[in-house]
Protein backbone atom coordinates (compact mmCIF):
# COMPACT_ATOMS: atom_id res chain seq x y z
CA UNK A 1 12.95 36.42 117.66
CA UNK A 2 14.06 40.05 118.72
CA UNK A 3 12.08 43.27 118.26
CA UNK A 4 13.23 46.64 117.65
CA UNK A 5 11.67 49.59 117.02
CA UNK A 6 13.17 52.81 115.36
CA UNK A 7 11.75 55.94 116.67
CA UNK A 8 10.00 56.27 113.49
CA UNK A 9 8.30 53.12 113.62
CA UNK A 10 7.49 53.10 117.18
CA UNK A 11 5.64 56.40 116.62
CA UNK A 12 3.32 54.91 113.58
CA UNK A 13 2.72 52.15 115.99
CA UNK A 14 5.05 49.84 113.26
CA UNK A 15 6.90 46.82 114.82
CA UNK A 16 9.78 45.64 112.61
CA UNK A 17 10.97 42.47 113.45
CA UNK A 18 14.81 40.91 113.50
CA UNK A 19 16.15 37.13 113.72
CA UNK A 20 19.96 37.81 113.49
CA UNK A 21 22.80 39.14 112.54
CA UNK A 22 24.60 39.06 109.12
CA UNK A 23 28.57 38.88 110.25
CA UNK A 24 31.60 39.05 107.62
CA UNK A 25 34.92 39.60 107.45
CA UNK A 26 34.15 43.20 106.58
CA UNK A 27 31.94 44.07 109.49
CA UNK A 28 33.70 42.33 111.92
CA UNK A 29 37.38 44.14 111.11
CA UNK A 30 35.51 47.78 110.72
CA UNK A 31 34.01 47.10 114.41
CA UNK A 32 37.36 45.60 115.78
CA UNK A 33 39.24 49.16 115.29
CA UNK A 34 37.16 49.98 118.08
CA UNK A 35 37.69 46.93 120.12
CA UNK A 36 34.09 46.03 119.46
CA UNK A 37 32.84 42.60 118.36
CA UNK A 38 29.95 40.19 117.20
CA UNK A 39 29.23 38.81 120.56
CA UNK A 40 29.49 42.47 122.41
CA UNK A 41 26.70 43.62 119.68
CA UNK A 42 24.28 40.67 120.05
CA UNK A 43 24.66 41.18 123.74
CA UNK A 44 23.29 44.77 123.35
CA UNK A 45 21.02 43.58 121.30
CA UNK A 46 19.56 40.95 122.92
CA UNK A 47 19.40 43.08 126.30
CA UNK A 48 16.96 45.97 126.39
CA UNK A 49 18.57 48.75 123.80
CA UNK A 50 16.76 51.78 122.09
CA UNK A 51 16.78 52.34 118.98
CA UNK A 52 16.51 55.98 116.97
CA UNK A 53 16.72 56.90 113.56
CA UNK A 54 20.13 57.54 112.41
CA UNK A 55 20.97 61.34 110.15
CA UNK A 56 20.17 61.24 107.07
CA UNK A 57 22.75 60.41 104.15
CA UNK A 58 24.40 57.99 106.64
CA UNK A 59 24.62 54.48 105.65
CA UNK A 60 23.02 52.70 108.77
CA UNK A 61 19.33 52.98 109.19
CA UNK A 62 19.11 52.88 113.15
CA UNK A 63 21.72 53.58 115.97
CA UNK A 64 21.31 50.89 118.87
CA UNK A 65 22.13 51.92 122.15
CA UNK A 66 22.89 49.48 125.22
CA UNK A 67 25.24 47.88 127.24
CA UNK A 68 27.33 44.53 126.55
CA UNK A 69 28.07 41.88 128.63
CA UNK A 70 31.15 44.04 129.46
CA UNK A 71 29.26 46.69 131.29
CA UNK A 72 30.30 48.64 128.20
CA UNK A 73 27.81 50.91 127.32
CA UNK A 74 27.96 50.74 122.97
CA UNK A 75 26.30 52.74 120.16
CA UNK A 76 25.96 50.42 117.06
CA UNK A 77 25.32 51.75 113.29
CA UNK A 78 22.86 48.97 112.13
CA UNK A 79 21.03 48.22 108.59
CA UNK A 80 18.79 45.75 106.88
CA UNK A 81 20.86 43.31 105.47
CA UNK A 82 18.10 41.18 104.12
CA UNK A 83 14.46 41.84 105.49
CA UNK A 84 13.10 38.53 103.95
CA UNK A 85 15.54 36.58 106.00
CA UNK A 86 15.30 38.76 109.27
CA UNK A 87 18.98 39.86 109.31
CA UNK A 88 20.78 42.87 110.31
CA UNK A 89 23.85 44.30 109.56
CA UNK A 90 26.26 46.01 112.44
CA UNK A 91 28.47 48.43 110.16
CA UNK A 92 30.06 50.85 113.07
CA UNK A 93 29.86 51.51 116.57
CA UNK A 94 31.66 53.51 119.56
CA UNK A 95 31.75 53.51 123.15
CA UNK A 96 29.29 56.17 124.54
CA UNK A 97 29.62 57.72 128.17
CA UNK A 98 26.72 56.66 130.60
């Protein structure tokens, strides 16, 4: 199991907790415009990222911010997909300079 925290949460002292990622056609073509895919977010994500809260009116939750196992150094756009099951949703992302 993975654990994020949002700066929100981490300032209530709140740990939200993640098992994996939801992955569809859908997601996976919106983050391959960018030449980003599944395996480059779960290696951010299973590294050491931060987390903050994304603006307001967006549609992800939390921006992750890390490096993949490309040296890349990625932004994802992440939701809840289903918080019962533990699963996330990447919907965007971008390369960000170091």
């Amino acid at each position: 199991m993975y654990y994020f925290r949002s700066a929100e949460a981490s300032a209530c002292g709140t740990r939200v907790t993640a098992e994996s990622f939801e992955w569809d056609q859908g997601n996976e073509d919106k983050l391959a415009e960018r030449k980003i895919y599944p395996v480059d977010v779960e290696a951010v994500w299973s590294g050491d990222p931060t987390y903050s809260r994304n603006k307001r009116r967006r549609t992800a939750m939390w921006l992750m911010t890390g490096v993949d196992g490309l040296g890349r150094r990625l932004q994802i756009g992440i939701l809840r997909a289903d918080e019962d099951k533990g699963l996330l949703r990447a919907i965007t992302g971008w390369r960000v300079r170091p």
